[in-house]
C-alpha atoms as a PDB file:
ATOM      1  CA  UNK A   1       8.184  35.953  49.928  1.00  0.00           C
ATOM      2  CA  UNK A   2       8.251  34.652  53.651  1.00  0.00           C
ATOM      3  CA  UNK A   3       7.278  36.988  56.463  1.00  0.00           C
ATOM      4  CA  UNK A   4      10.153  39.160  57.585  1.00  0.00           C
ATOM      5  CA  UNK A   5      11.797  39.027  61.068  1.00  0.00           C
ATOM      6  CA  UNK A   6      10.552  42.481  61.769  1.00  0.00           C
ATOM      7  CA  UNK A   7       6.787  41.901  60.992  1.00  0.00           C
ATOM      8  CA  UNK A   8       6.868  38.317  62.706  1.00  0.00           C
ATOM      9  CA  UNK A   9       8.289  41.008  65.862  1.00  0.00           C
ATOM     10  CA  UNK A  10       5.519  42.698  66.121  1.00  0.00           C
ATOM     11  CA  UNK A  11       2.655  40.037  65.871  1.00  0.00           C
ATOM     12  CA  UNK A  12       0.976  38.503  68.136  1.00  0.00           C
ATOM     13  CA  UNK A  13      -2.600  36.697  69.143  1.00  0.00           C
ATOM     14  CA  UNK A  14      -5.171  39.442  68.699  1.00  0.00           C
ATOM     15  CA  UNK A  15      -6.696  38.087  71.840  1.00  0.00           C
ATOM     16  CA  UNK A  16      -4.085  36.627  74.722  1.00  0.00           C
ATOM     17  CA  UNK A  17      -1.170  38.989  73.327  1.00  0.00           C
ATOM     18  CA  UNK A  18       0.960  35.963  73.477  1.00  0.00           C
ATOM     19  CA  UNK A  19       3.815  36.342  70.349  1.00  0.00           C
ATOM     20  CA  UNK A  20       3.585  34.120  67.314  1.00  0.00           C
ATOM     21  CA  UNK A  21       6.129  32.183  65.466  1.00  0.00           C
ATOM     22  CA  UNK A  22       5.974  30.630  61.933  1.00  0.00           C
ATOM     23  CA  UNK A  23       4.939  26.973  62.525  1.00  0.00           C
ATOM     24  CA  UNK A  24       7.111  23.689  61.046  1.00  0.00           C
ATOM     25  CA  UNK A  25       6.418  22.637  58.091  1.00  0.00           C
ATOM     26  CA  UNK A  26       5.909  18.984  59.369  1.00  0.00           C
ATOM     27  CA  UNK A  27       3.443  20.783  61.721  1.00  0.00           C
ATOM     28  CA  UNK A  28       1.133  22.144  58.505  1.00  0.00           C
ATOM     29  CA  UNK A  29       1.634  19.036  57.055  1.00  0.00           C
ATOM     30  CA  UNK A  30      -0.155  17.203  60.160  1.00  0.00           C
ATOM     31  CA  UNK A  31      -2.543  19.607  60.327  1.00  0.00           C
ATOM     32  CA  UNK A  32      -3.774  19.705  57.065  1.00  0.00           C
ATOM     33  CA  UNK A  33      -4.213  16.236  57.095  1.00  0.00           C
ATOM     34  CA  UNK A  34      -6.604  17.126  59.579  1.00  0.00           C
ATOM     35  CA  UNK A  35      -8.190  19.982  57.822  1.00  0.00           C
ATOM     36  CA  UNK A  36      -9.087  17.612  54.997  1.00  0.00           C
ATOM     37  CA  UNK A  37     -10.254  14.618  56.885  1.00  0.00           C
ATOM     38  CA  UNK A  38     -12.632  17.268  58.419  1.00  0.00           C
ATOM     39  CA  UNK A  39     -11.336  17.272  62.093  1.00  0.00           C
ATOM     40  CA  UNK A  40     -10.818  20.768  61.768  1.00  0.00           C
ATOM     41  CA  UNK A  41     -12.427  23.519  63.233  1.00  0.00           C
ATOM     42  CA  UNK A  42     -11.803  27.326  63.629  1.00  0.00           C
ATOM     43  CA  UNK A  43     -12.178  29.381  66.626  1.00  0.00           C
ATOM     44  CA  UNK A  44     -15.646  31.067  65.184  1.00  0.00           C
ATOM     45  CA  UNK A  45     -17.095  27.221  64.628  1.00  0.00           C
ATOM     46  CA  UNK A  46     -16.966  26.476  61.102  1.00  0.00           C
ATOM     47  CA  UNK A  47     -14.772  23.946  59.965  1.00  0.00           C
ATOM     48  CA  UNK A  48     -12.009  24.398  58.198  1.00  0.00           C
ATOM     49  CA  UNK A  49     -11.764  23.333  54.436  1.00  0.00           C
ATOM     50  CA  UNK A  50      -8.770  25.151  52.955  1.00  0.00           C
ATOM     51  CA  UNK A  51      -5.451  23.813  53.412  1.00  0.00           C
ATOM     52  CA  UNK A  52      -2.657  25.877  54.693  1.00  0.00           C
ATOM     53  CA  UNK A  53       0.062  26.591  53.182  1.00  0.00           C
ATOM     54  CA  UNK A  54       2.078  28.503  56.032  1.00  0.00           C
ATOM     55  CA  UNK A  55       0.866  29.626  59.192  1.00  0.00           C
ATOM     56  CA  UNK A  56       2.001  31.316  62.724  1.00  0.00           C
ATOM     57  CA  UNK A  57       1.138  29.582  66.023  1.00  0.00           C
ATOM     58  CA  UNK A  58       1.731  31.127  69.388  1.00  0.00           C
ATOM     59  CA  UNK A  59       4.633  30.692  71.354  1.00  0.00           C
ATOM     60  CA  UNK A  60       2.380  29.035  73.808  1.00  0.00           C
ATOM     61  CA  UNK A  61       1.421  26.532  71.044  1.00  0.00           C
ATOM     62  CA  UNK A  62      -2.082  26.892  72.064  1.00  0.00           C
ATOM     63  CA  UNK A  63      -3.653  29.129  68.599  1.00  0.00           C
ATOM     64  CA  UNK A  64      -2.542  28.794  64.995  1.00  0.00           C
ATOM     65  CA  UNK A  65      -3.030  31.644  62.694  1.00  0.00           C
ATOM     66  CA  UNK A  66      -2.675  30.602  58.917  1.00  0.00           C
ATOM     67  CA  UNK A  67      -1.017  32.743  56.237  1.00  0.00           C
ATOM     68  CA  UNK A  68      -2.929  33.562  53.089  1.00  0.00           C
ATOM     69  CA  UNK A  69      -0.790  35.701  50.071  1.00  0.00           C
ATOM     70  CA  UNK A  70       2.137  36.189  52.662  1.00  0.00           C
ATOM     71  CA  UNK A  71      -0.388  37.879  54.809  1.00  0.00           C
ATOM     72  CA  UNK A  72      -1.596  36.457  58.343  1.00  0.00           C
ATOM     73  CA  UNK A  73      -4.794  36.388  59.129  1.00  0.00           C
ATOM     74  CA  UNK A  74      -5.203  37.432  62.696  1.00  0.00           C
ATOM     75  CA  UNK A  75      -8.648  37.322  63.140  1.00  0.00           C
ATOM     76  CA  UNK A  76      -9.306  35.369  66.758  1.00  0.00           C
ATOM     77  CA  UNK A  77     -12.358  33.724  64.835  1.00  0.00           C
ATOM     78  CA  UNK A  78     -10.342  32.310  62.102  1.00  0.00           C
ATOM     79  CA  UNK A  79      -7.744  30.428  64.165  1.00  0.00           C
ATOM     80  CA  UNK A  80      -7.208  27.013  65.452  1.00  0.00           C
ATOM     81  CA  UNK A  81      -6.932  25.589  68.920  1.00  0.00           C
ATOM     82  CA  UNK A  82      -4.574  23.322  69.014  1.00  0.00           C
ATOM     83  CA  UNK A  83      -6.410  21.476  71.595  1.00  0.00           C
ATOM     84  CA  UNK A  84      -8.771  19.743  69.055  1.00  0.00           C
ATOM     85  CA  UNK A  85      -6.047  18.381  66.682  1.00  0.00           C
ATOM     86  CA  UNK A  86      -4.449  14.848  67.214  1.00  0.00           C
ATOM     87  CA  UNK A  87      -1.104  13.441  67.945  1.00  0.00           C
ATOM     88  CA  UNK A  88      -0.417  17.314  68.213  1.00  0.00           C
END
């Protein structure tokens, strides 16, 4: 069951208040190419070794949020600059 229209509304980066928006699915194919070649890594400094299934990224395209159980995760140390990943 995908996120609905009213919760993805509401949501937004716990720490710049910027809104989110589900990201591409080309998009979380890239990056978890990424996550399992190890290039990956979260906000909080561990790297990231689960793959993502589906996942919200601000409207600035700067922080992804990933989607566990058709629940986000919006904990600031559990996201992913965008800044580090390649080609993105």
């Amino acid at each position: 069951m995908p996120i609905s229209d009213d919760l993805l509304e509401i949501l937004c980066c716990p720490e710049t208040k910027v809104p989110v928006e589900m990201l591409a699915a080309d998009r979380v194919e890239k990056l978890n190419r990424q996550i399992a070649a190890g290039k990956v890594t979260a906000v909080g400094g561990e790297t990231v070794q689960k793959p993502v299934q589906e996942a919200l990224i601000t409207t600035d395209g700067k922080t992804i949020y990933r989607i566990d159980d058709n629940i986000p995760v919006m904990l600031v140390d559990q996201g992913v600059a965008t800044r580090q990943l390649e080609d993105w």
